[in-house]
N, C-alpha and C. Protein backbone atom coordinates (compact mmCIF):
# COMPACT_ATOMS: atom_id res chain seq x y z
N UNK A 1 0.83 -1.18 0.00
CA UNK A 1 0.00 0.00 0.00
C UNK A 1 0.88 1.24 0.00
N UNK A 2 1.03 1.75 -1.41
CA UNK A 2 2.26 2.53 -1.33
C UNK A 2 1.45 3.92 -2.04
N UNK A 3 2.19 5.10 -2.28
CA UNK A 3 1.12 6.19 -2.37
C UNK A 3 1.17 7.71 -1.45
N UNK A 4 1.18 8.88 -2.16
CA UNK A 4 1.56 9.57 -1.46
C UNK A 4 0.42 10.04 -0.11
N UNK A 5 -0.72 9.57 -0.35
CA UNK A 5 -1.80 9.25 0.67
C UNK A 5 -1.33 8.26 2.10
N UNK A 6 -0.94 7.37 1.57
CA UNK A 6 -0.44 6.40 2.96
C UNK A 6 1.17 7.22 3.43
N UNK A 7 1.61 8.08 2.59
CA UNK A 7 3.01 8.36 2.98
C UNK A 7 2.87 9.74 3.89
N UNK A 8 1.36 10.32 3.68
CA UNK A 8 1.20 11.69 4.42
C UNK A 8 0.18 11.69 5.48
N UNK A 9 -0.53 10.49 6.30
CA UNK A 9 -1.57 10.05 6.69
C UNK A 9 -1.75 10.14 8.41
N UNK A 10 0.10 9.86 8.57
CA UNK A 10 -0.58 9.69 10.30
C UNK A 10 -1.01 10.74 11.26
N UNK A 11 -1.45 11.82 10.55
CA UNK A 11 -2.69 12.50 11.37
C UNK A 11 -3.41 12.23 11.75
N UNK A 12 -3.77 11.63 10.56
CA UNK A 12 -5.50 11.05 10.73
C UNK A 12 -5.68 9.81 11.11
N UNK A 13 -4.38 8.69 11.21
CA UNK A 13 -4.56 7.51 11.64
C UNK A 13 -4.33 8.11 13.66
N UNK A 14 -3.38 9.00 13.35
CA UNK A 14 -3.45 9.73 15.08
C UNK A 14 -4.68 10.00 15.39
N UNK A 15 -5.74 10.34 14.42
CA UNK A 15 -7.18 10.70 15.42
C UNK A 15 -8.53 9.62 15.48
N UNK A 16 -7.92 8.85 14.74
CA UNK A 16 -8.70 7.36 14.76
C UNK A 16 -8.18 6.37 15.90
N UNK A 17 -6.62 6.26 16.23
CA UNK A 17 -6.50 6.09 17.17
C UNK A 17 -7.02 6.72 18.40
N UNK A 18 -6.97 8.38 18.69
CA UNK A 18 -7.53 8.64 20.13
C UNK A 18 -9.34 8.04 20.30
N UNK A 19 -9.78 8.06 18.74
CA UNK A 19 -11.20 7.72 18.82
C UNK A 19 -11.34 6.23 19.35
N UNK A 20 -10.40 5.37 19.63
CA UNK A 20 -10.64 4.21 19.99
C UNK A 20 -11.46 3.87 21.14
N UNK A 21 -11.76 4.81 22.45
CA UNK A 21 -12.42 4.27 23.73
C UNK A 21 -13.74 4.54 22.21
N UNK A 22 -14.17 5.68 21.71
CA UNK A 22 -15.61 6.29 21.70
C UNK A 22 -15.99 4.81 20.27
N UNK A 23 -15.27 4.08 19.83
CA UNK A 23 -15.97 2.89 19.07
C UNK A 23 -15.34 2.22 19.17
N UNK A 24 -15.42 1.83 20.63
CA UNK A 24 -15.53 0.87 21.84
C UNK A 24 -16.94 0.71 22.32
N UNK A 25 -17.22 2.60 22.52
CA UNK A 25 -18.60 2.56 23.31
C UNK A 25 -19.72 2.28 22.39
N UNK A 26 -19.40 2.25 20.91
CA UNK A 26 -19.93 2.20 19.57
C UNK A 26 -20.34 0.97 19.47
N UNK A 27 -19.45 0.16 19.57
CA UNK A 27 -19.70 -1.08 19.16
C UNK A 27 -20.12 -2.31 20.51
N UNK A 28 -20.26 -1.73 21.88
CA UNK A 28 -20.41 -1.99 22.88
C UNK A 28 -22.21 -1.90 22.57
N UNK A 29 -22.50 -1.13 21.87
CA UNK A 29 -24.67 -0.42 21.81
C UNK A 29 -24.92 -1.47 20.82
N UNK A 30 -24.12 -2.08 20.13
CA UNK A 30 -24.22 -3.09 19.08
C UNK A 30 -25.06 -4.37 19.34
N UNK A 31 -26.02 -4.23 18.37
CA UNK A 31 -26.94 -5.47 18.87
C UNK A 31 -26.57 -6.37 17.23
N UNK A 32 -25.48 -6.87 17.10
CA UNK A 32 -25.38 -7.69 15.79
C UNK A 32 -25.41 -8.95 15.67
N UNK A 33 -25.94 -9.75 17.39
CA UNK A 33 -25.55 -11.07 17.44
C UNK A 33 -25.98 -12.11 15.66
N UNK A 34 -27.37 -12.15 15.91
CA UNK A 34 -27.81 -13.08 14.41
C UNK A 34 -27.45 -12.69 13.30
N UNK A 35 -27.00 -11.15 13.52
CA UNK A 35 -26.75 -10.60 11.76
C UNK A 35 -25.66 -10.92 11.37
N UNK A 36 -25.55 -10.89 9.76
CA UNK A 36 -24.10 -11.16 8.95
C UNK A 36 -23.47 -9.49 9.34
N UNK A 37 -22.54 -9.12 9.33
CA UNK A 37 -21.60 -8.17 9.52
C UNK A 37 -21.05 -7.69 8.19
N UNK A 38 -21.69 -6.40 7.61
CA UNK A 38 -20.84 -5.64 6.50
C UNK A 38 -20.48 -4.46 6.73
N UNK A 39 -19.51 -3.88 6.36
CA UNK A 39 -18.78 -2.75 6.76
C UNK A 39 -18.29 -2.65 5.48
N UNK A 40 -19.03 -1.43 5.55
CA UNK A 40 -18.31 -0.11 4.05
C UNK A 40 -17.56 1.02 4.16
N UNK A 41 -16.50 0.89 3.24
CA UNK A 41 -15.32 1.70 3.27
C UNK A 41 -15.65 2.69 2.38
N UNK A 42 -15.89 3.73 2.26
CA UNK A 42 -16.21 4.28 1.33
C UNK A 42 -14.82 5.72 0.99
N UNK A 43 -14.39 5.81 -0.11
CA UNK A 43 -13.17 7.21 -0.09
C UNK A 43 -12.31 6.58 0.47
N UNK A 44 -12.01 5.12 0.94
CA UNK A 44 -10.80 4.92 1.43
C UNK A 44 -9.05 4.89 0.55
N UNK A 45 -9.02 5.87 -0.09
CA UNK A 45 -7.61 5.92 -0.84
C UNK A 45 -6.76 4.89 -0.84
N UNK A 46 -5.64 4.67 -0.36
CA UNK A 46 -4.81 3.53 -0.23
C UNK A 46 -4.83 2.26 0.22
N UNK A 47 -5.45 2.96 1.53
CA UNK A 47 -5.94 1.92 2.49
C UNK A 47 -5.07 2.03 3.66
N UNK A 48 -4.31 2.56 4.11
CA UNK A 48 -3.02 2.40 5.41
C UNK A 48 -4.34 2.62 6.52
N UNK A 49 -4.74 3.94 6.20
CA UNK A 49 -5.73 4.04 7.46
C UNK A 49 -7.00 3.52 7.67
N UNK A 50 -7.53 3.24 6.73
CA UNK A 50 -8.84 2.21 6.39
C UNK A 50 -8.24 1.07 6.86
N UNK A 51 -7.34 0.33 6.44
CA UNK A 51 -6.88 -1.08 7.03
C UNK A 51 -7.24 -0.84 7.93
N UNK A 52 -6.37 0.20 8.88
CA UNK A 52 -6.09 0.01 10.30
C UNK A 52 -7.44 0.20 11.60
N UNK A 53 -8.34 1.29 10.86
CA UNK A 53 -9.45 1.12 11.34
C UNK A 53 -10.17 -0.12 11.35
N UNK A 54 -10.43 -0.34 10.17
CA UNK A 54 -11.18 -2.42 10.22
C UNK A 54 -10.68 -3.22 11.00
N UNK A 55 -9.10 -3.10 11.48
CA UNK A 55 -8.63 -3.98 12.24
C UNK A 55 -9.00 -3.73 13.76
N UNK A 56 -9.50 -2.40 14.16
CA UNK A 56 -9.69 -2.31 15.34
C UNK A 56 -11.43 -2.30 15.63
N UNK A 57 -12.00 -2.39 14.35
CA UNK A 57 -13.51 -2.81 14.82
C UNK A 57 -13.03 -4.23 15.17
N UNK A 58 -12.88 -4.94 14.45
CA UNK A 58 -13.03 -6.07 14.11
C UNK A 58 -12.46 -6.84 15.24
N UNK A 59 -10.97 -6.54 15.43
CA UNK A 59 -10.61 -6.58 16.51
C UNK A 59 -11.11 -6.89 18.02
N UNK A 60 -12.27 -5.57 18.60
CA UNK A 60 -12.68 -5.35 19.24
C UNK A 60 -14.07 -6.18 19.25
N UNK A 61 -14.73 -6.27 18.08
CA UNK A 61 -15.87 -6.99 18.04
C UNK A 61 -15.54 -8.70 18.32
N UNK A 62 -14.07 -9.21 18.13
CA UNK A 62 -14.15 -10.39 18.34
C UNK A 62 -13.99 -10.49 19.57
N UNK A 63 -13.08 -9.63 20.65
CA UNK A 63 -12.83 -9.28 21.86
C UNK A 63 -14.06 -9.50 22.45
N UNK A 64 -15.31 -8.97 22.25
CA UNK A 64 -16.44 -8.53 22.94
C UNK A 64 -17.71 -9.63 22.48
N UNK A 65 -17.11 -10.66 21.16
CA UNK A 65 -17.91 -11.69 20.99
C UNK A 65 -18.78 -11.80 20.44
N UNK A 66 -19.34 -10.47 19.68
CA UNK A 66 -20.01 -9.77 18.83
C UNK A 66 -20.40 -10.19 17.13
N UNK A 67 -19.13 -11.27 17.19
CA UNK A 67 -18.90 -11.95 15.65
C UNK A 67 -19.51 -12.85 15.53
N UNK A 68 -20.69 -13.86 15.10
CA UNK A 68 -20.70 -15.16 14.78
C UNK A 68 -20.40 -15.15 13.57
N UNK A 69 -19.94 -14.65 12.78
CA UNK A 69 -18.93 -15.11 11.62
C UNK A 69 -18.32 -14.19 10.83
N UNK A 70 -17.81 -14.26 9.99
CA UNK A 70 -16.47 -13.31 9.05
C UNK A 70 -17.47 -12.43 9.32
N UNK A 71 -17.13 -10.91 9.53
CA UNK A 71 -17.51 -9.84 8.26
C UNK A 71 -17.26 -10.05 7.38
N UNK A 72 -17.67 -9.06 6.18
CA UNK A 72 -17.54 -8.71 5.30
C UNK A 72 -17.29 -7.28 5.07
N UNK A 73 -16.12 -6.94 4.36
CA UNK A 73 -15.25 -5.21 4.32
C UNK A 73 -15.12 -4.99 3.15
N UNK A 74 -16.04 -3.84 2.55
CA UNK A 74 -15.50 -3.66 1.68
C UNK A 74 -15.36 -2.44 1.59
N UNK A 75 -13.84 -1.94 0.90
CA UNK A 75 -13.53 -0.70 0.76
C UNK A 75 -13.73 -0.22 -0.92
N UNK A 76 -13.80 0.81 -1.13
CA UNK A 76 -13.99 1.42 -2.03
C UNK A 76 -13.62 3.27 -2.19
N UNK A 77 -13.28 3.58 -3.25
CA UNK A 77 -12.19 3.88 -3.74
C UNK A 77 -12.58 5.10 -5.38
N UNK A 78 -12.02 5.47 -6.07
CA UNK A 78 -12.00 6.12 -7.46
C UNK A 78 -11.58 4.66 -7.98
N UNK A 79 -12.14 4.35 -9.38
CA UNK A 79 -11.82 3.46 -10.40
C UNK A 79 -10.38 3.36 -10.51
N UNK A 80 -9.67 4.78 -10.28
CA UNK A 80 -8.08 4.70 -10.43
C UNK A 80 -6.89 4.10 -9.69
N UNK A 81 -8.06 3.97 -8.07
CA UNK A 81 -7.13 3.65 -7.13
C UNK A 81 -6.95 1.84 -7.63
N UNK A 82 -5.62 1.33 -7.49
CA UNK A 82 -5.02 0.50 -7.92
C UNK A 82 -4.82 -0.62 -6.34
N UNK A 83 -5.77 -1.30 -5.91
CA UNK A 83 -5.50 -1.78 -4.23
C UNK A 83 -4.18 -2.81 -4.65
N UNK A 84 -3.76 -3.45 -5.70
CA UNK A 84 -3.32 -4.79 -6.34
C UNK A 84 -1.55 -4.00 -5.79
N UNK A 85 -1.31 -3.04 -6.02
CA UNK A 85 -0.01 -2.27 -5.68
C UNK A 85 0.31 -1.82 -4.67
């Protein structure tokens, strides 16, 4: 995930991190037991900080037991963005 987006980013991965207690408390109100789990990425450019967010729902939702099975993530992007690179 290479790109001058992932190379200028950790601002914003800095304020997704401090947001971590508040979707904690997010996903704590979560009533998803029977449902399938999809999560949309939408404008996610490269992906450095989109990854890293999914990893800490997801993360957290398996922590808290919240999963009975895969999500499903999908990110999305401009036609141009290239995820394969």
């Amino acid at each position: 995930m290479a790109g001058s987006y992932n190379q200028n980013s950790d601002p914003q991965l800095a304020i997704i991190n401090l947001m971590i207690p508040y979707i904690h408390l997010g996903i704590d109100e979560l009533d998803i037991s029977p449902l399938s789990l999809i999560i949309a990425d939408f404008g996610s450019s490269h992906g450095k900080n989109s990854i890293e967010a999914m990893k800490i729902f997801i993360n957290y939702l398996q922590k808290t037991n919240k999963l009975t099975a895969s999500p499903l993530v999908v990110h999305n992007d401009l036609p141009t963005n290239d995820w394969t690179t």
